[in-house]
C-alpha atoms as a PDB file:
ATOM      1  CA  UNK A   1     -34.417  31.475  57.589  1.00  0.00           C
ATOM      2  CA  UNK A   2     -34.215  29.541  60.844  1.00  0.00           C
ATOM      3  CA  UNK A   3     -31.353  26.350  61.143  1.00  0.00           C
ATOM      4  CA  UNK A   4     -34.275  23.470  60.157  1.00  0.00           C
ATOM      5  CA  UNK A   5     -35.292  25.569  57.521  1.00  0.00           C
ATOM      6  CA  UNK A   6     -31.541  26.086  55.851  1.00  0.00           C
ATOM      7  CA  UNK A   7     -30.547  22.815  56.433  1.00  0.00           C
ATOM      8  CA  UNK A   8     -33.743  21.395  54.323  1.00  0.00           C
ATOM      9  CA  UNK A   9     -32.730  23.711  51.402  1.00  0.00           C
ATOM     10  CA  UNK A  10     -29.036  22.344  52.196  1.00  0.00           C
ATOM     11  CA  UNK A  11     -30.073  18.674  51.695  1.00  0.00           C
ATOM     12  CA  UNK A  12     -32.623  19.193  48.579  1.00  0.00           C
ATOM     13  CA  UNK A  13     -29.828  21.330  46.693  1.00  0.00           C
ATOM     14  CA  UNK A  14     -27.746  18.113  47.409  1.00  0.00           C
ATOM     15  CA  UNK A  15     -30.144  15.765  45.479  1.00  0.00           C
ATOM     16  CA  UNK A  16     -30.707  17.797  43.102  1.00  0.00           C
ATOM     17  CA  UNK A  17     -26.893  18.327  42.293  1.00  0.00           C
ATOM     18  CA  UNK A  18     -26.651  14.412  42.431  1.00  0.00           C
ATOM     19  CA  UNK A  19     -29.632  13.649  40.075  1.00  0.00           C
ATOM     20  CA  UNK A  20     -27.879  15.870  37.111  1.00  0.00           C
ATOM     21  CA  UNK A  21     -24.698  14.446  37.405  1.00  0.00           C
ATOM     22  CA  UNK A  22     -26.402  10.672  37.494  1.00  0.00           C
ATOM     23  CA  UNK A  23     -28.637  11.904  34.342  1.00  0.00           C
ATOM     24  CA  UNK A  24     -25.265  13.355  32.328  1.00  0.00           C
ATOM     25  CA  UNK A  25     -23.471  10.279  33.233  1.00  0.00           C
ATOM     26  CA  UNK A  26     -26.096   8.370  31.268  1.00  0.00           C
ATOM     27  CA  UNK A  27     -25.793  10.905  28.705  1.00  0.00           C
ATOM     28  CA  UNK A  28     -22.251  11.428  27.786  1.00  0.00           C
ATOM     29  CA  UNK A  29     -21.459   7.658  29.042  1.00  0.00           C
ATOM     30  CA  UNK A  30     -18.091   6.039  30.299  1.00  0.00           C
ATOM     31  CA  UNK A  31     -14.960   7.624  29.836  1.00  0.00           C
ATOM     32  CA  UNK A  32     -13.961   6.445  26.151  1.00  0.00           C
ATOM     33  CA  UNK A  33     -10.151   8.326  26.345  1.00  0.00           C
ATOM     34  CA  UNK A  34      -8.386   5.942  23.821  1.00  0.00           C
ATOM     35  CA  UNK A  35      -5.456   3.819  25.407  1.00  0.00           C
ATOM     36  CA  UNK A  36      -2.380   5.927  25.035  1.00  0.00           C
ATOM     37  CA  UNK A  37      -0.582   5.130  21.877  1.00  0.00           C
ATOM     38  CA  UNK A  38       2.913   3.254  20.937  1.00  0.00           C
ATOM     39  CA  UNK A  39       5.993   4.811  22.625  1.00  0.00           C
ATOM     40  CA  UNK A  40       7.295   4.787  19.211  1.00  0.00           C
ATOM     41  CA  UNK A  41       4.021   6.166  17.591  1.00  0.00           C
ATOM     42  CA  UNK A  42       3.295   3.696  15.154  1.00  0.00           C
ATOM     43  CA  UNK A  43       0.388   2.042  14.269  1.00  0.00           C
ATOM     44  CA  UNK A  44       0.415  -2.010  14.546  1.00  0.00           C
ATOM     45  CA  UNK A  45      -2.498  -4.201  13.056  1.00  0.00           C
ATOM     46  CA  UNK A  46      -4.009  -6.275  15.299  1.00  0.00           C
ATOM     47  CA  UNK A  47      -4.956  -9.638  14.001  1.00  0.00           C
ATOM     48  CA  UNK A  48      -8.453  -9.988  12.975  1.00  0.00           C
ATOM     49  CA  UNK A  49      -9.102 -13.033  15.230  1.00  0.00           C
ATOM     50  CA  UNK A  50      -8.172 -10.707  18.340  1.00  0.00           C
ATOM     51  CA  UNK A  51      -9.531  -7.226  16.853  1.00  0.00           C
ATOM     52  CA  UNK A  52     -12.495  -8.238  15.236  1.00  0.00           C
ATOM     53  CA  UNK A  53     -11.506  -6.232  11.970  1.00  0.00           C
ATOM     54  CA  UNK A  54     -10.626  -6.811   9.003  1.00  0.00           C
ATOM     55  CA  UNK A  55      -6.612  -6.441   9.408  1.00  0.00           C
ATOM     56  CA  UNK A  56      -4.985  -3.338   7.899  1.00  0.00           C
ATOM     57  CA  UNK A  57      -4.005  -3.220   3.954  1.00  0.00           C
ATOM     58  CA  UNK A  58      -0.394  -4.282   3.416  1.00  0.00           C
ATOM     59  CA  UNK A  59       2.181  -1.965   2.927  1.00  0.00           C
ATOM     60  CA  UNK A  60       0.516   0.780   5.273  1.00  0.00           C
ATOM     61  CA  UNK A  61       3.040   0.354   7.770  1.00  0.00           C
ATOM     62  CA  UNK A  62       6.750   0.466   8.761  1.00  0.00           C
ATOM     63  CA  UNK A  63       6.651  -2.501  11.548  1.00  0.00           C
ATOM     64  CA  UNK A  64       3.924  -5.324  11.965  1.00  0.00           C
ATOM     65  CA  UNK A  65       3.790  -8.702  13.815  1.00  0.00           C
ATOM     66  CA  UNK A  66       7.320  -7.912  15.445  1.00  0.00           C
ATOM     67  CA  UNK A  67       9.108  -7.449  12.003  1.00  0.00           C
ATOM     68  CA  UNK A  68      10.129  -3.706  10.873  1.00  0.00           C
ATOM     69  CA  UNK A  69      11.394  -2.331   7.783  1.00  0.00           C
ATOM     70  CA  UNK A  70      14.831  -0.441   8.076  1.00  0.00           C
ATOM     71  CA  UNK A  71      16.270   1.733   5.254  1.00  0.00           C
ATOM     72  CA  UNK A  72      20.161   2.019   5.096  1.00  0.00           C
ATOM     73  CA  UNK A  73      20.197   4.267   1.783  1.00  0.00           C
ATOM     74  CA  UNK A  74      18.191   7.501   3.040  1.00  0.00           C
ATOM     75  CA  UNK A  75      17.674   8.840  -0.386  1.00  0.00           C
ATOM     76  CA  UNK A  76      17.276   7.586  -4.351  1.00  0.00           C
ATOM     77  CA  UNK A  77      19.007   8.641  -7.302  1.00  0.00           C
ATOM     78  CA  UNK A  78      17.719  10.161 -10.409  1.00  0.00           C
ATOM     79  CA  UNK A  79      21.606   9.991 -11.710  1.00  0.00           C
ATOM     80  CA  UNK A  80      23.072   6.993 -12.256  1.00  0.00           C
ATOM     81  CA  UNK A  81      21.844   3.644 -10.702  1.00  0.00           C
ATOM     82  CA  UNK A  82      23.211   3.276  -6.816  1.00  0.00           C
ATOM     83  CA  UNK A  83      22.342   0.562  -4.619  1.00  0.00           C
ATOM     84  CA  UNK A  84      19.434   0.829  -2.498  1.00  0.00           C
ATOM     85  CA  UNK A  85      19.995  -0.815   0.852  1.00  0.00           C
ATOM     86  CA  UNK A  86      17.859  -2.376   4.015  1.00  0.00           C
ATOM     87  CA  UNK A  87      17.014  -4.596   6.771  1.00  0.00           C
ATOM     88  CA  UNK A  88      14.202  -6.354   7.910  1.00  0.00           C
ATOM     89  CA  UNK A  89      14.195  -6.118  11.882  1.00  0.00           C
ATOM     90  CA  UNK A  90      12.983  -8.648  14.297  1.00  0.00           C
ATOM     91  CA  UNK A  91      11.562  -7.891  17.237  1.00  0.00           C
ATOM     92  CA  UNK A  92      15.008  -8.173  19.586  1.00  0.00           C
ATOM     93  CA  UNK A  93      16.386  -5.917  16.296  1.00  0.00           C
ATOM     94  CA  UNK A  94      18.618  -7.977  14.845  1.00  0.00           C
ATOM     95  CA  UNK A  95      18.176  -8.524  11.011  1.00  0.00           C
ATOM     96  CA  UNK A  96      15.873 -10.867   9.422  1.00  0.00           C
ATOM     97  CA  UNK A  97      18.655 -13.774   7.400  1.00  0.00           C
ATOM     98  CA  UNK A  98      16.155 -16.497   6.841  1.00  0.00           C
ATOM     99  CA  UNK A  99      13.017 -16.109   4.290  1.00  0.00           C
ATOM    100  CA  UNK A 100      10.572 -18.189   2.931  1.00  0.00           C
ATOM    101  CA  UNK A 101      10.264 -18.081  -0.971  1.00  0.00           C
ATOM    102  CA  UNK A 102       7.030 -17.023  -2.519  1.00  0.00           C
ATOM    103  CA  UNK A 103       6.296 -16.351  -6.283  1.00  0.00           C
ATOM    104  CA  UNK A 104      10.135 -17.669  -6.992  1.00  0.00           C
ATOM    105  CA  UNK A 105      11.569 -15.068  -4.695  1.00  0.00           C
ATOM    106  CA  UNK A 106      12.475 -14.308  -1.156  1.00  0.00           C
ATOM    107  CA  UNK A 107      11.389 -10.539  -1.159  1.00  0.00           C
ATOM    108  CA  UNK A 108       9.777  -8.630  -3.723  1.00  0.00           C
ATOM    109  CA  UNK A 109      10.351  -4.684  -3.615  1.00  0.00           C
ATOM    110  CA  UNK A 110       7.957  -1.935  -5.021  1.00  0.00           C
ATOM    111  CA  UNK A 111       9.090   1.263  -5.664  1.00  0.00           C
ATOM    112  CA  UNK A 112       6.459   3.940  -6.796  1.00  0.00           C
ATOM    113  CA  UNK A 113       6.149   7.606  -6.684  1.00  0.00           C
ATOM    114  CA  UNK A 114       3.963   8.669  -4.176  1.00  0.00           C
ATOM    115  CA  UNK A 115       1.667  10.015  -7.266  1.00  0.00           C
ATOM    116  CA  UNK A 116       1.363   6.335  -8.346  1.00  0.00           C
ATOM    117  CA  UNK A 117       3.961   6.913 -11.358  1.00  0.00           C
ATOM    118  CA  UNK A 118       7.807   5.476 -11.762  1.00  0.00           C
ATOM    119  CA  UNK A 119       6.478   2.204 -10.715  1.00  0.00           C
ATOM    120  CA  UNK A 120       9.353  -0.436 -10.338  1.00  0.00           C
ATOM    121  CA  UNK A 121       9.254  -4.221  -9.432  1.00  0.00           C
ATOM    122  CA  UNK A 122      12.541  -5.337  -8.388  1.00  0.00           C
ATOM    123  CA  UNK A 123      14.650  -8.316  -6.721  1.00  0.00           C
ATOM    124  CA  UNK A 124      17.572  -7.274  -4.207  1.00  0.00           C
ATOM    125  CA  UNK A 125      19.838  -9.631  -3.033  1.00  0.00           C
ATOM    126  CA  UNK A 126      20.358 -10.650   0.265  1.00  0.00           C
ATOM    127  CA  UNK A 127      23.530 -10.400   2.011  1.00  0.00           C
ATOM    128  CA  UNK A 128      25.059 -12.609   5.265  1.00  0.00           C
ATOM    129  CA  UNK A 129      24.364 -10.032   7.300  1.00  0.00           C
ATOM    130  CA  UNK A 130      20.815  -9.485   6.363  1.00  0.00           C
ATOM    131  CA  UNK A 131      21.039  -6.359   4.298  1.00  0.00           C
ATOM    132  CA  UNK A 132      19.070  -6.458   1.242  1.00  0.00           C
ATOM    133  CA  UNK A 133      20.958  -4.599  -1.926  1.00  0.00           C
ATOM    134  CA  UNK A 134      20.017  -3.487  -5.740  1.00  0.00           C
ATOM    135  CA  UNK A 135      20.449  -1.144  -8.187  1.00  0.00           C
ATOM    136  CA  UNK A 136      17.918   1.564  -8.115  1.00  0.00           C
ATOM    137  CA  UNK A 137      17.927   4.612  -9.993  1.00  0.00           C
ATOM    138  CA  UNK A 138      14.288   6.251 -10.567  1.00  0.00           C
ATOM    139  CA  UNK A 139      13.248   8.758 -13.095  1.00  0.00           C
ATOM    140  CA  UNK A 140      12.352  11.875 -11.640  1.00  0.00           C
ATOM    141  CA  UNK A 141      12.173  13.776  -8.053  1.00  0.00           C
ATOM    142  CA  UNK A 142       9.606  13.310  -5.660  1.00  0.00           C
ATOM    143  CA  UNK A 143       8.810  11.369  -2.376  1.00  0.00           C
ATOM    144  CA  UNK A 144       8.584   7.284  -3.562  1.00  0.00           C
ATOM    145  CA  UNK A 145       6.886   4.322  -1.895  1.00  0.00           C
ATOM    146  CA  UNK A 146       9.146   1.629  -1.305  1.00  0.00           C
ATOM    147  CA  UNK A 147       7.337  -2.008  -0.375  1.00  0.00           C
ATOM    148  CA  UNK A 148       9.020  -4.852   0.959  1.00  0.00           C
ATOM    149  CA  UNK A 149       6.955  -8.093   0.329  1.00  0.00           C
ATOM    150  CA  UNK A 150       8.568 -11.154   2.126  1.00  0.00           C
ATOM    151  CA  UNK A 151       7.606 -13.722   4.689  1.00  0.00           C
ATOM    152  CA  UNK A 152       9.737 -14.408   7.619  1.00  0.00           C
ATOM    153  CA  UNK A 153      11.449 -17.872   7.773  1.00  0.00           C
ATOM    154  CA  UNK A 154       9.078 -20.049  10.104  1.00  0.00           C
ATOM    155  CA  UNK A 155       6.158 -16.744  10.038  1.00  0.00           C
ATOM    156  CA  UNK A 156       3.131 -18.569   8.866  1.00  0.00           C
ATOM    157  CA  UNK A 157       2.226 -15.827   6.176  1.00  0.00           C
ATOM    158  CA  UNK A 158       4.070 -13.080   3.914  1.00  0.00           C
ATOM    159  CA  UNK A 159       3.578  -9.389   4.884  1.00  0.00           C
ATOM    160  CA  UNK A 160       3.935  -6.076   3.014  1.00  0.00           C
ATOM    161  CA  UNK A 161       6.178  -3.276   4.711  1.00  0.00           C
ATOM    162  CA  UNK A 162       6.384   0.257   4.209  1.00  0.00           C
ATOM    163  CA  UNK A 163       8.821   3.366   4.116  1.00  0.00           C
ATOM    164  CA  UNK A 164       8.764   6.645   1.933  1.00  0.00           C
ATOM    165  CA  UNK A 165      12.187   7.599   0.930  1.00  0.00           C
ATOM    166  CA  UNK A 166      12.825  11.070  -1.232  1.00  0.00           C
ATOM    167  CA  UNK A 167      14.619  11.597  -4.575  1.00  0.00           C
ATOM    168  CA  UNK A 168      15.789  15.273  -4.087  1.00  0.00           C
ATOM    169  CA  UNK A 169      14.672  17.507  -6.843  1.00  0.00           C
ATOM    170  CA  UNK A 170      12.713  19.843  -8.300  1.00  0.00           C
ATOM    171  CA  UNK A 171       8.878  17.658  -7.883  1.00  0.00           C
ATOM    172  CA  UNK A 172       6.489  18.005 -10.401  1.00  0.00           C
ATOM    173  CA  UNK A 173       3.516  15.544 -10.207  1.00  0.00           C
ATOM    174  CA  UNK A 174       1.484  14.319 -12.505  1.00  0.00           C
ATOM    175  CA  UNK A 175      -2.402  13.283 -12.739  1.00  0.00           C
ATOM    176  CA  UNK A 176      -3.429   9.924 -12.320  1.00  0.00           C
ATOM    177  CA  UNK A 177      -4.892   8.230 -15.711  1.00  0.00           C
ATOM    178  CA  UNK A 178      -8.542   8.296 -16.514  1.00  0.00           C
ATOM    179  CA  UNK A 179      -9.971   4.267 -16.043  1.00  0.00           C
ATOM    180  CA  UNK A 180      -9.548   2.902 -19.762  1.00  0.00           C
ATOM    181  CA  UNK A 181      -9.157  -1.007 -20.839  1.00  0.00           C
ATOM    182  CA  UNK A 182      -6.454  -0.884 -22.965  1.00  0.00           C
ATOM    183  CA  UNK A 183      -2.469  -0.047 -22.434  1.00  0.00           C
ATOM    184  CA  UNK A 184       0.350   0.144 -24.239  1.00  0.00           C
ATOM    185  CA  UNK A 185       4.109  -0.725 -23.488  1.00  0.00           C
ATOM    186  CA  UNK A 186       7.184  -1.608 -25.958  1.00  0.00           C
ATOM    187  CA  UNK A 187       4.835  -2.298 -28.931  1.00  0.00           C
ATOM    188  CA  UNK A 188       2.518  -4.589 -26.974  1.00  0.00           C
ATOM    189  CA  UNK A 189      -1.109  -4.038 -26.614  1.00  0.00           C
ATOM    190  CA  UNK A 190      -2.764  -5.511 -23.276  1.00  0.00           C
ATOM    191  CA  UNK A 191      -6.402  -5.357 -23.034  1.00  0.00           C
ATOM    192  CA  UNK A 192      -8.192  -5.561 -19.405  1.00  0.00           C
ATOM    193  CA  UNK A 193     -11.242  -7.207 -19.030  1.00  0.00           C
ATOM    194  CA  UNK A 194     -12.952  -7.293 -15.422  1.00  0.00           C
ATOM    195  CA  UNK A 195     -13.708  -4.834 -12.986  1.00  0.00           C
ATOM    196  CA  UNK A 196     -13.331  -4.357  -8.752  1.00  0.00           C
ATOM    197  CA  UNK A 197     -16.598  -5.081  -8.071  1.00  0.00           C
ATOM    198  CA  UNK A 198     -16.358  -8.816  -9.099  1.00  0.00           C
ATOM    199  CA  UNK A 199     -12.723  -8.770  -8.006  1.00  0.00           C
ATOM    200  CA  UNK A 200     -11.936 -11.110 -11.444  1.00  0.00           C
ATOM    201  CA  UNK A 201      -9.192  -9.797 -13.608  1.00  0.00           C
ATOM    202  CA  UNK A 202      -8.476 -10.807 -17.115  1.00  0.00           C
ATOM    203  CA  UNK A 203      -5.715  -9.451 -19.463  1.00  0.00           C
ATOM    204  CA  UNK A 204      -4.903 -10.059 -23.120  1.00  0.00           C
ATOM    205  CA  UNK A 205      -2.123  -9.400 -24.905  1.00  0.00           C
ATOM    206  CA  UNK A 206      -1.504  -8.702 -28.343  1.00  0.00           C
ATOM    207  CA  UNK A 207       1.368  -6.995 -30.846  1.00  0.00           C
ATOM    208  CA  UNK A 208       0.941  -5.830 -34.251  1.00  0.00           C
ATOM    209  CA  UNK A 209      -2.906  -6.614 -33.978  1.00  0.00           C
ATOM    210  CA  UNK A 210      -1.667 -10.230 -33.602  1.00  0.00           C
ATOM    211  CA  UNK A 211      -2.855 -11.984 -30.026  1.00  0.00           C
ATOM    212  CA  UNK A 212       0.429 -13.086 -28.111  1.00  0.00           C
ATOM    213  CA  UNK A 213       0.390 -16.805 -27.254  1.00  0.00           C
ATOM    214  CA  UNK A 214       4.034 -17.771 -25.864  1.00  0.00           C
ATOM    215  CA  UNK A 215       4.080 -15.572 -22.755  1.00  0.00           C
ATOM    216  CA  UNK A 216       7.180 -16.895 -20.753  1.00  0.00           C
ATOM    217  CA  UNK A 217       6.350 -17.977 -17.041  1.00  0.00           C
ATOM    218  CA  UNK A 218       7.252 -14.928 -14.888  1.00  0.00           C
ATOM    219  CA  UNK A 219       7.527 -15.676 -11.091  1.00  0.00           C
ATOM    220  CA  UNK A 220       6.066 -18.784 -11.326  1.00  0.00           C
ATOM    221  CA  UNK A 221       3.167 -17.604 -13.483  1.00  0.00           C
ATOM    222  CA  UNK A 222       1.754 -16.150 -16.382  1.00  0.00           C
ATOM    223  CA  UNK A 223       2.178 -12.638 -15.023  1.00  0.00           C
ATOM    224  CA  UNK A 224       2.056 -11.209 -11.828  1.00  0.00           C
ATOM    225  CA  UNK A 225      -0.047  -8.202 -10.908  1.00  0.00           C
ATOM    226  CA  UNK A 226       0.269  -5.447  -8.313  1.00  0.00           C
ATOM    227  CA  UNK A 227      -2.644  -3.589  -6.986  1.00  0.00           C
ATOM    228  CA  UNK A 228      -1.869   0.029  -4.989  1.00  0.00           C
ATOM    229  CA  UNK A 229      -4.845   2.252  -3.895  1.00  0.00           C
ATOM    230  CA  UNK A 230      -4.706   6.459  -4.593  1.00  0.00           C
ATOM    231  CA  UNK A 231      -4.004   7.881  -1.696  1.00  0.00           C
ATOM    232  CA  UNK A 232      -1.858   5.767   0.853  1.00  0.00           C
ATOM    233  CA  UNK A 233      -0.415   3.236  -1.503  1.00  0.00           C
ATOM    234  CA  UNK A 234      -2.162   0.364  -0.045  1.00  0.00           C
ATOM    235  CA  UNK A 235      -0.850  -3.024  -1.573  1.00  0.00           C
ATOM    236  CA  UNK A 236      -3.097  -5.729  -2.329  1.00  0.00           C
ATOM    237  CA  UNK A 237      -1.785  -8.999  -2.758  1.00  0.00           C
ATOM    238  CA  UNK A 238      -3.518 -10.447  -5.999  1.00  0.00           C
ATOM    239  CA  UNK A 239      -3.507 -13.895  -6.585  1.00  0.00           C
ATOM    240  CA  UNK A 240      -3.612 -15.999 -10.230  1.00  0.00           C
ATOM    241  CA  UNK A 241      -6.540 -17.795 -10.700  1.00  0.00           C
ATOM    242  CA  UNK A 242      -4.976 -19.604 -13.778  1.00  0.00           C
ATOM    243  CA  UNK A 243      -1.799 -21.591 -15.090  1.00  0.00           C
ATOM    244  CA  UNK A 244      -2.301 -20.922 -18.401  1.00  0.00           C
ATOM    245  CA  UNK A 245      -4.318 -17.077 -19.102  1.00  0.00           C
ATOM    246  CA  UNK A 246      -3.449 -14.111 -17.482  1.00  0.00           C
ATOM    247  CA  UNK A 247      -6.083 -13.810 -14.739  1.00  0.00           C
ATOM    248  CA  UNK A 248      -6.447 -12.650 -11.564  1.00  0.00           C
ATOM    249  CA  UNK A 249      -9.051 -12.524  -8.114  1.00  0.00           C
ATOM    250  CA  UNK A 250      -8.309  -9.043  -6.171  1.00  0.00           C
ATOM    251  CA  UNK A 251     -10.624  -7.794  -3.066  1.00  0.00           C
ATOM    252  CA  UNK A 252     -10.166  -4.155  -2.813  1.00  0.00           C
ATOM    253  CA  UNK A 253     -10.545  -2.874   1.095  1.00  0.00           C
ATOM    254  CA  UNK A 254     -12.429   0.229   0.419  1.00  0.00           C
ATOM    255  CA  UNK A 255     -13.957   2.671  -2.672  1.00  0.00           C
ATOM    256  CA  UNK A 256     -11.627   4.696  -4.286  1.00  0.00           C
ATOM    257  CA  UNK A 257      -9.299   4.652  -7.666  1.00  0.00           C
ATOM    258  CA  UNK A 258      -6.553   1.530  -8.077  1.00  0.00           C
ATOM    259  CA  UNK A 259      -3.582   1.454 -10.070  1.00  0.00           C
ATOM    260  CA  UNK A 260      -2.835  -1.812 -12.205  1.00  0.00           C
ATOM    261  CA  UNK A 261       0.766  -2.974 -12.374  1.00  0.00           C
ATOM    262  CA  UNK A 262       0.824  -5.697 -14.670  1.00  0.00           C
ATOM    263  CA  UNK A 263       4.295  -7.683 -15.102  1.00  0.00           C
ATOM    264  CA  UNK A 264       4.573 -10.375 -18.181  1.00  0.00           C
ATOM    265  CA  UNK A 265       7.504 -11.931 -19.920  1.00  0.00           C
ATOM    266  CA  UNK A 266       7.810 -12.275 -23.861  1.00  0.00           C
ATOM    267  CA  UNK A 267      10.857 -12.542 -25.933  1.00  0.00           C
ATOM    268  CA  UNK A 268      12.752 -13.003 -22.328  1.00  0.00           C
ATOM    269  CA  UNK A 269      12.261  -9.360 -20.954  1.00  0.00           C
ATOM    270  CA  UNK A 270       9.673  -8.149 -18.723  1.00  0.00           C
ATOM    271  CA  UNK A 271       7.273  -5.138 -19.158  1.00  0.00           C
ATOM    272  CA  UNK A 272       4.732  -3.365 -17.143  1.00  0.00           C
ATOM    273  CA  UNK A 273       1.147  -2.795 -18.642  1.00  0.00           C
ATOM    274  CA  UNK A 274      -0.483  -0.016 -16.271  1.00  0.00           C
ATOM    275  CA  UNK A 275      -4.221   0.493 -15.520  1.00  0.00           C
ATOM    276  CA  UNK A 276      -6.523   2.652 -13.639  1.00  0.00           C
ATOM    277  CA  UNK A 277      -9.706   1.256 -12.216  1.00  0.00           C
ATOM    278  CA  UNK A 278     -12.313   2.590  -9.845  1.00  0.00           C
ATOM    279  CA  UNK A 279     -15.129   1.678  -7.419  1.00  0.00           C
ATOM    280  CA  UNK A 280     -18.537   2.308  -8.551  1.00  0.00           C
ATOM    281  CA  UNK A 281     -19.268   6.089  -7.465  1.00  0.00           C
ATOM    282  CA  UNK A 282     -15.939   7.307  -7.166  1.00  0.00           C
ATOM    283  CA  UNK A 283     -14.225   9.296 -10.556  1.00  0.00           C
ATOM    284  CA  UNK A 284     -11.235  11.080 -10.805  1.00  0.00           C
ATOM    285  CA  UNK A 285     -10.686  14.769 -11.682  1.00  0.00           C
ATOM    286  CA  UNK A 286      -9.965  16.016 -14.995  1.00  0.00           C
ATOM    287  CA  UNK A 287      -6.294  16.364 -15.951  1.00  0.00           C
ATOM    288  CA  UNK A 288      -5.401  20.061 -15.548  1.00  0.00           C
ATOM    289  CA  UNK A 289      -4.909  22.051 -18.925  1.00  0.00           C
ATOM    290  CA  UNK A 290      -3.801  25.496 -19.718  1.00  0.00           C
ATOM    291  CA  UNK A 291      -2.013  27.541 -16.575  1.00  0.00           C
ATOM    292  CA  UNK A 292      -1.859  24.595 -14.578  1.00  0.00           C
ATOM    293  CA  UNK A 293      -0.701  21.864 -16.381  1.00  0.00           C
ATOM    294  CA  UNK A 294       2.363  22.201 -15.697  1.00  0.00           C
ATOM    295  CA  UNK A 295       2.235  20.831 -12.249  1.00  0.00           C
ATOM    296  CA  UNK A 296       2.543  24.179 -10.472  1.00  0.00           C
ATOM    297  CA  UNK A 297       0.081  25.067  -7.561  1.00  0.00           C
ATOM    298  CA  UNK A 298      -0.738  28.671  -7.228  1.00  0.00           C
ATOM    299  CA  UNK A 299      -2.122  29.965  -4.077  1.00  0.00           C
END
């Protein structure tokens, strides 16, 4: 081939290498790399006004809006009762001393197993310093869910922090209820009337077949209700839609199966009625019988 003729070839080579990369471009599109994440490698909610989403379900994380959730105690205790302490962090680390009250108190803590059972609602109390203590003793091993439910003096809204802290032990889970509209607790009978898909919660509660009628105010309210999804423990903060019955409005983020932590006073003590709900198209598996009902896994 002569020079003219090689450098022809040379140039239509060239436009034809060009015109595939300018079509792939257009297929594959602009480089979508996510931005790299936090140096500390958690994951903070933006707010909805700035993301455009709907903001992440409470208790999903250990730090959000500047505030973090610092454990002291590094382990619970299926002995005898020992106190449980932590910190809420600002952002220049120094602990959170100022709070603004909500439902009576200035933090509410959760503790649950991470298999939704050995739920506890509990009060610590806050010390100068900004360390939060309380008794805590829980029932059996496993890795437990502890949520810290405050608002920040001067924040304009509560959040819902997260940590998982162990109770050393041999771990032996246990199945998560089938849905049904009745519990029992202490004698009590507390019937549920409502389902997730309206978001409206009723309970009733009777003993002896007898409806209960002088249900003491409990955190400023009839009752107060907690809401954690299977899974990742989502909290949902539930709100009473009456002064005088025991209902509720909840709006669950996603499908799946709830737990139902119910809290009322009678007689001046408080109990928990648990419940089990579910989205429409999502059930939960049979409880295990014969080999495997013990717990055990077996490869």
């Amino acid at each position: 081939m002569n020079t003219t003729g090689r450098l022809t070839a040379y140039g239509i080579g060239l436009v034809l290498i060009f015109g595939v990369a300018a079509g792939a471009g257009r297929v594959i599109g602009p480089d979508q790399t996510p931005a790299p994440a936090s140096a500390h490698g958690e994951a903070h909610a933006e707010p909805a006004a700035e993301s455009g989403r709907q903001r992440v379900p409470g208790g999903l994380q250990i730090a959000q809006d500047g505030f973090r959730l610092s454990t002291v105690t590094t382990r619970l205790s299926t002995g005898g009762a020992q106190p449980f302490r932590f910190q809420v962090l600002a952002a220049d680390g120094t602990a959170v001393t100022e709070y603004t009250e909500n439902h009576e108190k200035d933090l509410h803590l959760i503790v649950v197993r991470r298999d939704m059972s050995g739920y506890q609602h509990v009060h610590p109390v806050l010390g100068a310093d900004g360390t939060w203590e309380v008794p805590l003793r829980v029932e059996t091993p496993g890795q437990y869910r502890v949520l810290a439910d405050f608002q920040p003096g001067g924040a304009a809204s509560s959040l819902t922090l997260g940590v998982d802290v162990p109770a050393p032990g041999d771990y032996q889970p246990v199945a998560l209820p089938q849905p049904a509209a009745t519990a029992s607790v202490d004698g009590y009978t507390v019937m549920l009337d409502g389902d997730l898909a309206s978001g409206a919660l009723g309970f009733s509660v009777s003993r002896g077949g007898q409806p209960v009628t002088d249900l003491e105010p409990y955190l400023g309210a009839r009752g107060h209700l907690v809401v954690l999804r299977e899974g990742d423990l989502a909290y949902l903060h539930v709100h009473p839609t009456s002064e005088t019955a025991l209902a509720f409005a909840a709006e669950v983020p996603s499908p799946g199966a709830y737990r139902l932590y119910l809290d009322f006073q009678h007689a001046g003590k408080v109990r928990t009625a648990e419940f089990t709900l579910t989205t429409a198209g999502v059930s939960l598996p049979a409880a295990p019988t014969g080999h495997d009902a013990d717990g055990h896994t077996h490869d």
